[in-house]
Structure formats: structure tokens, C-alpha cells
N, C-alpha and C. Protein backbone atom coordinates (compact mmCIF):
# COMPACT_ATOMS: atom_id res chain seq x y z
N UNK A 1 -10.73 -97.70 10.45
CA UNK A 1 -11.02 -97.60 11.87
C UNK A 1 -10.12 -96.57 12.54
N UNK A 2 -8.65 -96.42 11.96
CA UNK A 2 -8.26 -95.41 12.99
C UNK A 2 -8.87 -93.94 12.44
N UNK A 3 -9.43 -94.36 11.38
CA UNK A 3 -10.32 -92.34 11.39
C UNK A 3 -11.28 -92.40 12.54
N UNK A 4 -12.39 -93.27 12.94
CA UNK A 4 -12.68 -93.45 14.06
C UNK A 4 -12.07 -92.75 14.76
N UNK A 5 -11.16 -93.74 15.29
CA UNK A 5 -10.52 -93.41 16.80
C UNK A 5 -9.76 -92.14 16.85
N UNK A 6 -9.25 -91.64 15.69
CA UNK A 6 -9.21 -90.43 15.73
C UNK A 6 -9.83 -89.25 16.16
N UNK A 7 -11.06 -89.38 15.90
CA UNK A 7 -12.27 -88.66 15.63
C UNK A 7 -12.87 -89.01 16.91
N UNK A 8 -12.84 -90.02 17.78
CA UNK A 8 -13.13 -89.85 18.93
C UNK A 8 -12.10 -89.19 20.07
N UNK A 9 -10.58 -89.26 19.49
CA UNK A 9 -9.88 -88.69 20.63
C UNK A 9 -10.41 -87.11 20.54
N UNK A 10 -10.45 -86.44 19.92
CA UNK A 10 -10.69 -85.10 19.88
C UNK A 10 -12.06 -84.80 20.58
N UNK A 11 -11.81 -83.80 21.48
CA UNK A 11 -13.00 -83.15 21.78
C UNK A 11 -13.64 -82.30 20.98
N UNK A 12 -15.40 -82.41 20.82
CA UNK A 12 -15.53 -81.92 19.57
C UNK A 12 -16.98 -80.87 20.52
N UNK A 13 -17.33 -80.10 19.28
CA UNK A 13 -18.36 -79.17 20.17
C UNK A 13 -20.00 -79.53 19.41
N UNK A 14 -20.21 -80.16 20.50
CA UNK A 14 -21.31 -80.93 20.03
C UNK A 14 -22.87 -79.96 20.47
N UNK A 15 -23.08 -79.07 21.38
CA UNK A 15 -24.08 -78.38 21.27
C UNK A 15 -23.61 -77.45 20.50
N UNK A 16 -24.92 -77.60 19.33
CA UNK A 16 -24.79 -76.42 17.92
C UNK A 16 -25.79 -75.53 17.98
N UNK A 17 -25.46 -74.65 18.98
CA UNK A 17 -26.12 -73.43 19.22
C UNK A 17 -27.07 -72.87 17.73
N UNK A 18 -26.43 -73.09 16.95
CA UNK A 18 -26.96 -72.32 15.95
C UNK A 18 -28.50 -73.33 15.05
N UNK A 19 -28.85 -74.47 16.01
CA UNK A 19 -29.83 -75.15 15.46
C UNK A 19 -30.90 -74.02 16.08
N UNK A 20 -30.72 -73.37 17.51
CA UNK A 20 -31.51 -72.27 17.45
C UNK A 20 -32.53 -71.85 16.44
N UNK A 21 -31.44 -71.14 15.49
CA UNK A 21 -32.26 -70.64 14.09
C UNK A 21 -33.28 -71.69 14.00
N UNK A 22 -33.74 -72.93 13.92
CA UNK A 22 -34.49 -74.33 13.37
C UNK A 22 -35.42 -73.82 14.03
N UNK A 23 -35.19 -73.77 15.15
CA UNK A 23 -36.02 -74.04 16.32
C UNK A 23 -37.45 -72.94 16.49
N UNK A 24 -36.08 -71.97 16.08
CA UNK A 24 -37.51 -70.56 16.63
C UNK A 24 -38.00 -70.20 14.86
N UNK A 25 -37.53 -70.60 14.15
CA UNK A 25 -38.38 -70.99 12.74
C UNK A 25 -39.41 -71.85 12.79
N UNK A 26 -39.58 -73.20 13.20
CA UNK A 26 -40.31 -73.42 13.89
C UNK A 26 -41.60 -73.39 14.34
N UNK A 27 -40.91 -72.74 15.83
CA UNK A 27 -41.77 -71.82 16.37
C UNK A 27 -42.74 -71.04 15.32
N UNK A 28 -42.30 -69.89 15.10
CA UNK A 28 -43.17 -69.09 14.30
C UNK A 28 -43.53 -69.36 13.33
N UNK A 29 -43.86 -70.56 12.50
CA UNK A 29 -44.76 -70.60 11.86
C UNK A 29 -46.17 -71.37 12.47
N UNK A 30 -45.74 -71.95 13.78
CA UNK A 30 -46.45 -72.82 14.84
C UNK A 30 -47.58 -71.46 14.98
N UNK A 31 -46.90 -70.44 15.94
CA UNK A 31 -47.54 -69.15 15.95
C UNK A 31 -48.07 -68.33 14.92
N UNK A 32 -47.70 -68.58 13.58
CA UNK A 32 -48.28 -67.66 12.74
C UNK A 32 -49.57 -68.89 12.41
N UNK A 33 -49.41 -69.77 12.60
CA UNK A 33 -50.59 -70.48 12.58
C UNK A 33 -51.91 -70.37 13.09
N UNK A 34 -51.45 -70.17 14.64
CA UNK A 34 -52.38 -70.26 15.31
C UNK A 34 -52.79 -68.64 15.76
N UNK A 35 -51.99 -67.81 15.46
CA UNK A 35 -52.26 -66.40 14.89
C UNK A 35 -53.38 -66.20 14.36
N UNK A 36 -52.82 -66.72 12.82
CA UNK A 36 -53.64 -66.21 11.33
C UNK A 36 -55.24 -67.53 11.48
N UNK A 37 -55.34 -68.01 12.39
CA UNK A 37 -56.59 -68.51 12.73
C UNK A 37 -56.75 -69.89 11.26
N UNK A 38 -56.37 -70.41 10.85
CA UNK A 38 -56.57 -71.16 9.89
C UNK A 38 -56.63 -72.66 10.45
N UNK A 39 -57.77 -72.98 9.83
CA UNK A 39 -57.62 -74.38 11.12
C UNK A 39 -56.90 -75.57 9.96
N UNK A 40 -56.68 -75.71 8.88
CA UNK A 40 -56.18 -76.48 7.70
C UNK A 40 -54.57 -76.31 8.26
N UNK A 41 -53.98 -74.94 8.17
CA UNK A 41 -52.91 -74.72 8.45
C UNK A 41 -52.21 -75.34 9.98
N UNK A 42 -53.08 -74.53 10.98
CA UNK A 42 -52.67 -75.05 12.25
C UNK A 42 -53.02 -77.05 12.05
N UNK A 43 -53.92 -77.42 11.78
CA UNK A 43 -54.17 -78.96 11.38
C UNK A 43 -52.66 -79.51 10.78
N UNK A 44 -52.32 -78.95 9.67
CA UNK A 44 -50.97 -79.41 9.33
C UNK A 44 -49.44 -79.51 10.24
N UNK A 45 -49.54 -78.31 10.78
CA UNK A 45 -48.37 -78.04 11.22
C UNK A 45 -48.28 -79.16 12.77
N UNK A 46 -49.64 -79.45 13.60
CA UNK A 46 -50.03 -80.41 14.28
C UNK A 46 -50.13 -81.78 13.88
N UNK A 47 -50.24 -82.48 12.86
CA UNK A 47 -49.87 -83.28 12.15
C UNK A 47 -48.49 -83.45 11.84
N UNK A 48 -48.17 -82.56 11.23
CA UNK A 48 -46.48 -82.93 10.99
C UNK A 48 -45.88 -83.04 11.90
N UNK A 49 -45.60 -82.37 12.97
CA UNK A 49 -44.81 -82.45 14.17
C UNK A 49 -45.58 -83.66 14.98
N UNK A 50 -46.45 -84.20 14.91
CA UNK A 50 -47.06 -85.14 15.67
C UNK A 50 -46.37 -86.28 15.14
N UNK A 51 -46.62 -86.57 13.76
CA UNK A 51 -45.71 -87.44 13.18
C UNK A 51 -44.52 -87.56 12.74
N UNK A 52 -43.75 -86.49 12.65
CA UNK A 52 -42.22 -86.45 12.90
C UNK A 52 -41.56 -87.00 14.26
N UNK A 53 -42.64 -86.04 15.32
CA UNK A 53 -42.15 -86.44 16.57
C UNK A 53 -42.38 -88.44 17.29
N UNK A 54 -43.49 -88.45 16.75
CA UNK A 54 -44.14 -90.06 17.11
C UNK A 54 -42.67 -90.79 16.44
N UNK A 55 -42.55 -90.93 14.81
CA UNK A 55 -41.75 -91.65 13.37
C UNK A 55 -39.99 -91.20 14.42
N UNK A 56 -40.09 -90.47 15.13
CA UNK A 56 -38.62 -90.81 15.56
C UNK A 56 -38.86 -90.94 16.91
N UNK A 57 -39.72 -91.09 17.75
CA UNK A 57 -39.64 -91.65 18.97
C UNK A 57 -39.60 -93.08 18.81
N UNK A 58 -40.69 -93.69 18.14
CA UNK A 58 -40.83 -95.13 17.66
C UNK A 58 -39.49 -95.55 17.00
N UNK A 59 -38.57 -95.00 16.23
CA UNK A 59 -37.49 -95.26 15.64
C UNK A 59 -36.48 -95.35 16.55
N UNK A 60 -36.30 -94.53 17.59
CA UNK A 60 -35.49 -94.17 18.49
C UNK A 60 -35.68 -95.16 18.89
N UNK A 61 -36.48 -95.57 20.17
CA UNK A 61 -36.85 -96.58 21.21
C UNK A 61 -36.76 -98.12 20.61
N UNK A 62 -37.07 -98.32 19.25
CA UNK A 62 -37.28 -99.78 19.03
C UNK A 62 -36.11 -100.29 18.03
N UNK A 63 -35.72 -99.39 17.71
CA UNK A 63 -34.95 -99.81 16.20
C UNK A 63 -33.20 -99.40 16.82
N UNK A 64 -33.18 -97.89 16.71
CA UNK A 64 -31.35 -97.44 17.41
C UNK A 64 -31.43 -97.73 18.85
N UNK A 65 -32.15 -97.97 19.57
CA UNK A 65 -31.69 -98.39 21.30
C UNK A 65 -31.15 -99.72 21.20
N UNK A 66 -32.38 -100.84 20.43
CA UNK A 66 -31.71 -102.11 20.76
C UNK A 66 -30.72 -102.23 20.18
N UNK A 67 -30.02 -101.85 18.87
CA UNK A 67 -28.94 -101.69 18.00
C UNK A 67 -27.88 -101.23 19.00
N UNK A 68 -27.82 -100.27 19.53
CA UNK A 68 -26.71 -99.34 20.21
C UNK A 68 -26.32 -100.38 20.93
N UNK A 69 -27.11 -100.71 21.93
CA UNK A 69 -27.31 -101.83 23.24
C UNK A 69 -26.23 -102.79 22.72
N UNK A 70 -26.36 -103.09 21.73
CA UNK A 70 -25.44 -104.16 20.93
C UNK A 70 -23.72 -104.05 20.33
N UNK A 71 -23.87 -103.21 20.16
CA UNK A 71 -22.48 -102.49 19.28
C UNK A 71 -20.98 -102.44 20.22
N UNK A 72 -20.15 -102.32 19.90
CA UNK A 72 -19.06 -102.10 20.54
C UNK A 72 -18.87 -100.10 21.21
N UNK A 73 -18.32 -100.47 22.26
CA UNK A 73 -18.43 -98.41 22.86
C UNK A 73 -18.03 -97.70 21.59
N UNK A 74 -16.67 -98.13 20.98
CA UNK A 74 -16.45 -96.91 19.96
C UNK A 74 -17.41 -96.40 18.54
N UNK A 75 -18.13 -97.07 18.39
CA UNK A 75 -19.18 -97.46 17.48
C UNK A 75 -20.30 -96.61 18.12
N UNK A 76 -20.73 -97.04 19.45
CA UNK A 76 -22.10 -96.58 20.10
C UNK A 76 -21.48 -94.71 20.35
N UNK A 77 -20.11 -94.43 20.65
CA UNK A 77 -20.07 -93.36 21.14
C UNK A 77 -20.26 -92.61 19.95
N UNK A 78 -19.65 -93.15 18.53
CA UNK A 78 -19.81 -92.25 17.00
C UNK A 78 -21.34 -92.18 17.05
N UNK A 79 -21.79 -93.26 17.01
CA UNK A 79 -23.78 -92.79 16.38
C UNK A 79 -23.61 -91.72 17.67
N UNK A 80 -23.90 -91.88 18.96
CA UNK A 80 -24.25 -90.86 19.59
C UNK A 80 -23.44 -89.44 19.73
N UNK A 81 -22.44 -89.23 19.10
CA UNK A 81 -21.67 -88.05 18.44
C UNK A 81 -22.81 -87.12 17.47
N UNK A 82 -23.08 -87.93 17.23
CA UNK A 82 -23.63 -87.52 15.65
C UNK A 82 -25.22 -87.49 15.70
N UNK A 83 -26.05 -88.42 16.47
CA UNK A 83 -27.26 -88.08 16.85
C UNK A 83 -27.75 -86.90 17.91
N UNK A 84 -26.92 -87.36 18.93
CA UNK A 84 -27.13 -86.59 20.47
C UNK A 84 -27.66 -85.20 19.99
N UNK A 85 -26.63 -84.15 19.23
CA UNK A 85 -26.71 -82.96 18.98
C UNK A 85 -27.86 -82.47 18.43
N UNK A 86 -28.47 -83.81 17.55
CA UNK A 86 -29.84 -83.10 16.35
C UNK A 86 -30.85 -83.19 17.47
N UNK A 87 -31.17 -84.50 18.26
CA UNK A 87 -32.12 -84.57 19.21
C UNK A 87 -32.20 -83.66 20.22
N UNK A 88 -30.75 -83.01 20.94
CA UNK A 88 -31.34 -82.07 22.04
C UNK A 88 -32.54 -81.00 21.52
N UNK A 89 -31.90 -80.91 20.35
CA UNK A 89 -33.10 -79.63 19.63
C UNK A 89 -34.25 -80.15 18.98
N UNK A 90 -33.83 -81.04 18.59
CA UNK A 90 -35.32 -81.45 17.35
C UNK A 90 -36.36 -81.93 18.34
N UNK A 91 -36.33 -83.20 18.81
CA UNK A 91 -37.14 -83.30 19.72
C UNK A 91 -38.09 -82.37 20.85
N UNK A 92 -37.46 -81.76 21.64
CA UNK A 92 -38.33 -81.04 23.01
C UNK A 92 -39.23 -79.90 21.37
N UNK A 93 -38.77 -79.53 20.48
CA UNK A 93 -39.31 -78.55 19.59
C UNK A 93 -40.48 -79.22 19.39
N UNK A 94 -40.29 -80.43 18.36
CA UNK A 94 -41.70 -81.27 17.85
C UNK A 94 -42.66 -81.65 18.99
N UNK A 95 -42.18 -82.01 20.61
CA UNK A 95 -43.30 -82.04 21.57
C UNK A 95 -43.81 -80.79 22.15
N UNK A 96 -43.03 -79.33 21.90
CA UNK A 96 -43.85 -78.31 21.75
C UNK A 96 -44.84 -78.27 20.36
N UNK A 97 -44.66 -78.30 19.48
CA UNK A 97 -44.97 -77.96 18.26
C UNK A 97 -46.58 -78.68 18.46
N UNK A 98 -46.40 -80.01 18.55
CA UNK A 98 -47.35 -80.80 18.95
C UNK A 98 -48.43 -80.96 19.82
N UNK A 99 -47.66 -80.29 20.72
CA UNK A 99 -48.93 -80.17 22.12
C UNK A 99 -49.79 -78.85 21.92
N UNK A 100 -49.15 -78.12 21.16
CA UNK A 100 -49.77 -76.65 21.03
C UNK A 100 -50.36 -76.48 20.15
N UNK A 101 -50.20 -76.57 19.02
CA UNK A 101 -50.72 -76.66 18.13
C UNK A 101 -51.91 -77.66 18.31
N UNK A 102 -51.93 -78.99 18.63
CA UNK A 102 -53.14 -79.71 19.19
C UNK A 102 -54.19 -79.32 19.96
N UNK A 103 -54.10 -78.69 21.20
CA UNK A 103 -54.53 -77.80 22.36
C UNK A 103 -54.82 -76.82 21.09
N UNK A 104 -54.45 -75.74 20.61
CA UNK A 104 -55.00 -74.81 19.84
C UNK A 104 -56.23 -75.09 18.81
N UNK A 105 -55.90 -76.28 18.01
CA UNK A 105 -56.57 -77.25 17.12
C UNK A 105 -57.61 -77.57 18.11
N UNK A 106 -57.65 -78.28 18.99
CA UNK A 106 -59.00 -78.82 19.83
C UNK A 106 -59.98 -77.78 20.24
N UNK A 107 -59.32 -76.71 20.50
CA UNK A 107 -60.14 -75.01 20.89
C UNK A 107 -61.04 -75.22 19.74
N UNK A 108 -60.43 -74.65 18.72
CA UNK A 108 -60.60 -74.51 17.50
C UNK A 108 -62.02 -75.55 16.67
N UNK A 109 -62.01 -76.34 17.08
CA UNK A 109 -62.84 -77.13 16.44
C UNK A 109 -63.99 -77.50 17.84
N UNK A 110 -64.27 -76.83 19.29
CA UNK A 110 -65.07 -76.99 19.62
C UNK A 110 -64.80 -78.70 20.30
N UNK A 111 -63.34 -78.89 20.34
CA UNK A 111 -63.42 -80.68 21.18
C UNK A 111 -63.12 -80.40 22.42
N UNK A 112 -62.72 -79.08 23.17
CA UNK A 112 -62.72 -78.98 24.45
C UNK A 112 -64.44 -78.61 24.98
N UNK A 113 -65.13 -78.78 24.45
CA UNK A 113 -66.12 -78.38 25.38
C UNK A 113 -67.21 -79.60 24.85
N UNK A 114 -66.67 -80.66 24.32
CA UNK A 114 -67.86 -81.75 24.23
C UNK A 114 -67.96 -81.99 25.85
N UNK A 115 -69.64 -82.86 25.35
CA UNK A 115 -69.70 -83.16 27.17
C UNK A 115 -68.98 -84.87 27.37
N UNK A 116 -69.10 -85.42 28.77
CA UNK A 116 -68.38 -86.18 29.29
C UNK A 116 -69.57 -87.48 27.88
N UNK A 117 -69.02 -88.64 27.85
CA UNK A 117 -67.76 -89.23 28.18
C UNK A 117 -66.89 -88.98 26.91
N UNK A 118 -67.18 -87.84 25.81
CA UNK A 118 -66.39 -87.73 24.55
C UNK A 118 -65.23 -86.82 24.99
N UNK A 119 -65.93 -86.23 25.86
CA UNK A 119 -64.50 -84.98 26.40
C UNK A 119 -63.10 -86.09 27.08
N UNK A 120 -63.53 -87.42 27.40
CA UNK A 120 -62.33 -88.04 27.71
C UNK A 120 -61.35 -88.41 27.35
N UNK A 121 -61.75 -88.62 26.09
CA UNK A 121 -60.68 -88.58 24.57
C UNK A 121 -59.57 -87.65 24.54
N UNK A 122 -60.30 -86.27 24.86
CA UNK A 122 -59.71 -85.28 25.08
C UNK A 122 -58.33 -85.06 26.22
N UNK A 123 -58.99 -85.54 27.54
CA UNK A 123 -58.49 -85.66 28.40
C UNK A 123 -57.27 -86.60 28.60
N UNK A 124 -57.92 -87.63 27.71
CA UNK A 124 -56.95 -88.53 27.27
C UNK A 124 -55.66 -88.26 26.56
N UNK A 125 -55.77 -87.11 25.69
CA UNK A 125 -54.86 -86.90 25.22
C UNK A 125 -53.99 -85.80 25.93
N UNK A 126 -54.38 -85.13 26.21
CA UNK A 126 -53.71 -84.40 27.49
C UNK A 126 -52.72 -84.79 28.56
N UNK A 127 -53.28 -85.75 28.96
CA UNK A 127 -52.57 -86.91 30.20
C UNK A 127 -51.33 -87.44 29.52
N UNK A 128 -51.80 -87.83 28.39
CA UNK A 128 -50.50 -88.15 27.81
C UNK A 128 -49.43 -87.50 27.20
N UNK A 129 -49.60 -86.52 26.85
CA UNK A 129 -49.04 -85.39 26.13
C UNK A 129 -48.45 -84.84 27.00
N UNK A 130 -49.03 -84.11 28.61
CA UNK A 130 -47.91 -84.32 29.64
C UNK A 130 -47.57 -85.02 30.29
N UNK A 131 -47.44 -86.75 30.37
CA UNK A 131 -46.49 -87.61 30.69
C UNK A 131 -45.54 -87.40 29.89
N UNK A 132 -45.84 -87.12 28.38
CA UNK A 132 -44.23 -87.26 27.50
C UNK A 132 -43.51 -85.81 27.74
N UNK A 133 -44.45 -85.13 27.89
CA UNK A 133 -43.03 -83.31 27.98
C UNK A 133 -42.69 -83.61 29.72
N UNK A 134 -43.35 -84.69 30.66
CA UNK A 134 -42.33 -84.01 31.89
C UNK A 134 -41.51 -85.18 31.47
N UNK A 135 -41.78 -86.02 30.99
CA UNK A 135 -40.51 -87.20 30.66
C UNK A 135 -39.50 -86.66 29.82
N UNK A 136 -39.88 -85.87 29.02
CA UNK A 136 -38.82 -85.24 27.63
C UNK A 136 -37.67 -84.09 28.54
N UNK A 137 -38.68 -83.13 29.11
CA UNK A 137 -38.15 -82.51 29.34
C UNK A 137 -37.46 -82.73 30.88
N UNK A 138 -37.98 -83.32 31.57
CA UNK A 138 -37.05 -83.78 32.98
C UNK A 138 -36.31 -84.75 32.67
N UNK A 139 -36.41 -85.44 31.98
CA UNK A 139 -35.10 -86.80 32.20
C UNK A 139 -34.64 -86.71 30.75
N UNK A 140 -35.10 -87.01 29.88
CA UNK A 140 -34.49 -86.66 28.11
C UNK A 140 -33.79 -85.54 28.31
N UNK A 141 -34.10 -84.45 27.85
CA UNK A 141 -33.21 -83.00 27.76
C UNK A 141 -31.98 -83.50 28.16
N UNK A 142 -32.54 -83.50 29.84
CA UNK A 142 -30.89 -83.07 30.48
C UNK A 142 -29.89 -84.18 30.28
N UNK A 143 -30.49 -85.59 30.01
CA UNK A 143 -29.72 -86.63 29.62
C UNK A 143 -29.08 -86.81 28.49
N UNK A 144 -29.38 -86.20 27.78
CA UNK A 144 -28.77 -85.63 26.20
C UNK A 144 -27.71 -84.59 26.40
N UNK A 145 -27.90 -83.76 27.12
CA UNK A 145 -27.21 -82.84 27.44
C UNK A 145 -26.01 -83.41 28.23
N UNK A 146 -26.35 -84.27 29.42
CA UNK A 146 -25.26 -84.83 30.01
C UNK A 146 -24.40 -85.62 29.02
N UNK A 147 -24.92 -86.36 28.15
CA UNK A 147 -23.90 -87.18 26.71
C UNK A 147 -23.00 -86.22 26.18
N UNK A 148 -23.79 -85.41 25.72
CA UNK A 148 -23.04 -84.06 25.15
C UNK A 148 -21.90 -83.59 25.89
N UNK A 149 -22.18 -83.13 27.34
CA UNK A 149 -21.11 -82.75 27.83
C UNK A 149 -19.68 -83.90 28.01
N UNK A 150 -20.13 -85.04 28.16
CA UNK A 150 -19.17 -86.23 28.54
C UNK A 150 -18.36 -87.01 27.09
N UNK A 151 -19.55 -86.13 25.97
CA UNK A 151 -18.51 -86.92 24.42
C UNK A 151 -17.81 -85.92 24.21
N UNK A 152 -17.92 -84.27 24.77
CA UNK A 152 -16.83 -83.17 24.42
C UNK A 152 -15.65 -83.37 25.21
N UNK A 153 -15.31 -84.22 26.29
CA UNK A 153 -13.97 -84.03 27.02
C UNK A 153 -13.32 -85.54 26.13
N UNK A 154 -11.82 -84.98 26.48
CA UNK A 154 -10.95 -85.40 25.99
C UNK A 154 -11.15 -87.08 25.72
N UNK A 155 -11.18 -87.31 27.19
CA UNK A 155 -11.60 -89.06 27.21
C UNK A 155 -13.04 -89.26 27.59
N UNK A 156 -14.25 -89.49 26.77
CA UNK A 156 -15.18 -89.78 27.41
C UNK A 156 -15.35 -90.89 27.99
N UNK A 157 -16.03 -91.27 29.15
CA UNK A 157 -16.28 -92.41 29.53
C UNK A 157 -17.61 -93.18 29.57
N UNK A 158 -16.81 -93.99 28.57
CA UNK A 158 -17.92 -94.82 27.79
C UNK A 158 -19.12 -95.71 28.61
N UNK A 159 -18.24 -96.46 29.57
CA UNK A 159 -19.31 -96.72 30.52
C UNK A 159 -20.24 -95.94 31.47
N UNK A 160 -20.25 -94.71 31.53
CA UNK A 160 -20.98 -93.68 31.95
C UNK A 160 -22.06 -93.62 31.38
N UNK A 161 -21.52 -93.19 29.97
CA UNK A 161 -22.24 -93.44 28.51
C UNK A 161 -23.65 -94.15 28.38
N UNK A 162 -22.88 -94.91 28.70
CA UNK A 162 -23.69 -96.49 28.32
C UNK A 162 -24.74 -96.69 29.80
N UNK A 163 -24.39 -96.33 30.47
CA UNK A 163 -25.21 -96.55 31.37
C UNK A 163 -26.11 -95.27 31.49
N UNK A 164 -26.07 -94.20 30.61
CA UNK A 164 -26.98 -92.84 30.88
C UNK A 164 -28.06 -93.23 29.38
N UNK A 165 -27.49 -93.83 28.47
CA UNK A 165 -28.20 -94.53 27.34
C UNK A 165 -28.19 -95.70 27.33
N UNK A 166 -28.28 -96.50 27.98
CA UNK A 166 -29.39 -97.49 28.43
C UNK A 166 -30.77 -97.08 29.38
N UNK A 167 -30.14 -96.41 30.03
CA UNK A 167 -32.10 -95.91 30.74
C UNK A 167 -32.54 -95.09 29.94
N UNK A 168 -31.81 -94.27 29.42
CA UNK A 168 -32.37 -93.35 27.92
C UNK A 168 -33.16 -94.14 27.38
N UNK A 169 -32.88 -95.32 26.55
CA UNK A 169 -33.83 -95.91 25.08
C UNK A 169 -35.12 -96.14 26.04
N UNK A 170 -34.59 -97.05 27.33
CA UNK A 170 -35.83 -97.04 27.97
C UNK A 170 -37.05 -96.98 28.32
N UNK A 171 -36.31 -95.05 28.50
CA UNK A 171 -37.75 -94.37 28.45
C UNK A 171 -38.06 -93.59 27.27
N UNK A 172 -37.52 -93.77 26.20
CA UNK A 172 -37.86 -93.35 25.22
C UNK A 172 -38.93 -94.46 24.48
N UNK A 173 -38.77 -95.66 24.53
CA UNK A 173 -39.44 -96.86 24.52
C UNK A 173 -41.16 -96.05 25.08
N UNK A 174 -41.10 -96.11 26.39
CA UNK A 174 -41.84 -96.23 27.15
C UNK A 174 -42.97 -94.44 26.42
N UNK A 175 -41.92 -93.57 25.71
CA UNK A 175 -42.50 -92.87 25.17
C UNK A 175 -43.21 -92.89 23.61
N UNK A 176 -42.58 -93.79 23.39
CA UNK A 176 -42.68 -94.41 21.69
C UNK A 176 -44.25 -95.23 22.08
N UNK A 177 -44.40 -96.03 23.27
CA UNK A 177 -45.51 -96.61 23.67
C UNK A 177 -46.65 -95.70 23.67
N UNK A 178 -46.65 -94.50 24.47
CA UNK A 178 -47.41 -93.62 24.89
C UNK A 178 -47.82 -93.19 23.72
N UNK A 179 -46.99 -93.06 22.69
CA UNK A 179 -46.53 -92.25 20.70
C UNK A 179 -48.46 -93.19 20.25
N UNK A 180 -48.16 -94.58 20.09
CA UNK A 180 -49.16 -95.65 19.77
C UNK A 180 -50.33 -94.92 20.57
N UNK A 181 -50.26 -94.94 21.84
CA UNK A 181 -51.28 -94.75 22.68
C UNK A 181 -52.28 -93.41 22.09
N UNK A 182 -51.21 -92.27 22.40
CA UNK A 182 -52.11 -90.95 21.49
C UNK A 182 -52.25 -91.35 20.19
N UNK A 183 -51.79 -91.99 19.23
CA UNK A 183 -52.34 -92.23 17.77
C UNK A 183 -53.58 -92.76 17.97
N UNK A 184 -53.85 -93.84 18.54
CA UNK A 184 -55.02 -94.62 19.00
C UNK A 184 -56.15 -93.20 19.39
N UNK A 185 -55.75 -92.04 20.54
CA UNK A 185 -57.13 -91.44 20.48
C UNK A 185 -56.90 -90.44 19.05
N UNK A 186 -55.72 -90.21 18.48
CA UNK A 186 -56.29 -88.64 17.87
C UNK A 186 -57.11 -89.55 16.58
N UNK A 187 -56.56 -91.00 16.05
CA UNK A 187 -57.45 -91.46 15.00
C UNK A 187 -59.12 -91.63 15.62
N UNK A 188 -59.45 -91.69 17.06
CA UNK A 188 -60.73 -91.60 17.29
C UNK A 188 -61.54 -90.09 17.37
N UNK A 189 -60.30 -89.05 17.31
CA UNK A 189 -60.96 -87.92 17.46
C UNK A 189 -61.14 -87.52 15.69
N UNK A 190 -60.07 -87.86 15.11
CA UNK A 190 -60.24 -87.09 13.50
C UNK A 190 -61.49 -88.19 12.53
N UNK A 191 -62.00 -89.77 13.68
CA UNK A 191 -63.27 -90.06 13.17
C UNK A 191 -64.52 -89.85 13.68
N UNK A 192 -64.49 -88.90 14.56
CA UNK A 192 -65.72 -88.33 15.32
C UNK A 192 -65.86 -88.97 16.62
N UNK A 193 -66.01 -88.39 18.22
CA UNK A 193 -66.00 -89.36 19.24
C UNK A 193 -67.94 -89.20 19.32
């Protein structure tokens, strides 16, 4: 335990600029996807990030929130040392990756222009897809970011902490819900609406 507490007195540099590189790798194969016109390819890369992104929202919200919720601060502040940093980046990436590639994919296969009431499916998924990026990106991001900045100073304060990740799992919950919700239409769209 005192490597712990060690390891928490130090301020450490927890945005890793250099996940960058991940990110805009990424990216461009998202774009060379939907570039090189391949609908198998763009299909995959929309799939994977759909289910990367869903498999750790659902993980996040149901499994490490109520856990954290539980733990002692020095404990909750290490996992979030060590998580905080992968999520500022991984995440907002996979709900780009996802929404675009989907939207590109739906062009693509002729599901934006069914007529009403199959186009709602559609719509459906839309609605939801931006409830989760203004949720990701207005309150997630910067709340990750705020952890980040408050586990790099000398003394963080844990109850700050704790109270910026507790409404965190929250709404990550509430996004893990929404996660179910779009699975529910895209399995009605990949069986024909």
C-alpha cells in the first residue's frame, strides 16, 4: 500500500497527447473507408466501433461505476489514474467512428430514403446517436478532462473527485441504456425494416 500512496502523492501527466497518433489512425481508415466506397469495409469498421464503443459504455456504467461508488478514495483515485487518460481519447473517437461511418453506411445501402414508417428506424437512430455525442461530448469530455486536471496536482481532492464521478457513471449509465436502445434498432435494420 505505501507504493500506492506513493504513486498518488506525485503529480503525474495524465493527458497523453501522443494517443493522438490512435486517434487520427483511426480516423483514416474510417475515411479511407468511406473514400474507397466499399460497403463490407465501411460495414466493419461501423460495427467495430459500434461495439467497442456500446462493450465499454455498458461496462463502464454497470460494472466500474457501481464498483468505484464502493471502494475507498485511494483505490477509486488509482483506477481513475489509470482509466481517465485511455477514455478521454478512446471514447469521443469510437462515437465518431460510429456515427459516421453508420450515416455513411445508411447512404450507402439506400436506408435514408425508405419511405415513412421504415425511415423511422432510421430516425431513430439518429436521435439517439445525437443524444449520446451531445452527452459525450458536453458533459463526458470535459468531465474527464476536469479528473485529469485535479489527479495531476499535488493533492487531489478526492471528494471533488467523487462527486464529478458519481454524476459521471450516471450518465454514462443513462448512455449504456441508450447503447441497448440503438442495438435494438440497428438489429431491426441489419433484419430488414
Amino acid at each position: 500500500m505505501a507504493t500506492l500512496a506513493g504513486e498518488l502523492e506525485r503529480p503525474q501527466k495524465l493527458i497523453r497527447w501522443h494517443y493522438l497518433w490512435y486517434v487520427a489512425l483511426a480516423l483514416a481508415v474510417m475515411i479511407a473507408a468511406i473514400v474507397i466506397g466499399n460497403v463490407w469495409f465501411l460495414n466493419w469498421v461501423h460495427v467495430m466501433s459500434g461495439i467497442l464503443w456500446t462493450g465499454i459504455d455498458l461496462f463502464m456504467g454497470f460494472v466500474i461505476g457501481p464498483i468505484l461508488r464502493r471502494v475507498d478514495m485511494p483505490v477509486r483515485t488509482a483506477v481513475l489514474t489509470r482509466l481517465t487518460p485511455v477514455t478521454v481519447f478512446l471514447l469521443p473517437t469510437l462515437s465518431v467512428l460510429t456515427a459516421t461511418a453508420g450515416w455513411f453506411l445508411a447512404a450507402d445501402l439506400g436506408l435514408t430514403r425508405l419511405p415513412w414508417p421504415q425511415l423511422g428506424w432510421i430516425a431513430a437512430a439518429l436521435v439517439l446517436v445525437t443524444l449520446m455525442t451531445i452527452q459525450g461530448v458536453g458533459y463526458l469530455l470535459p468531465t474527464s478532462l476536469r479528473v485529469c486536471f485535479e489527479l495531476q496536482k499535488a493533492r487531489p481532492d478526492g471528494r471533488k473527485i467523487g462527486r464529478m464521478m458519481s454524476r459521471f457513471y450516471y450518465v454514462v449509465a443513462s448512455q449504456g441504456i441508450m447503447q441497448v436502445a440503438i442495438v435494438v434498432v440497428m438489429a431491426r435494420l441489419a433484419t430488414g425494416v
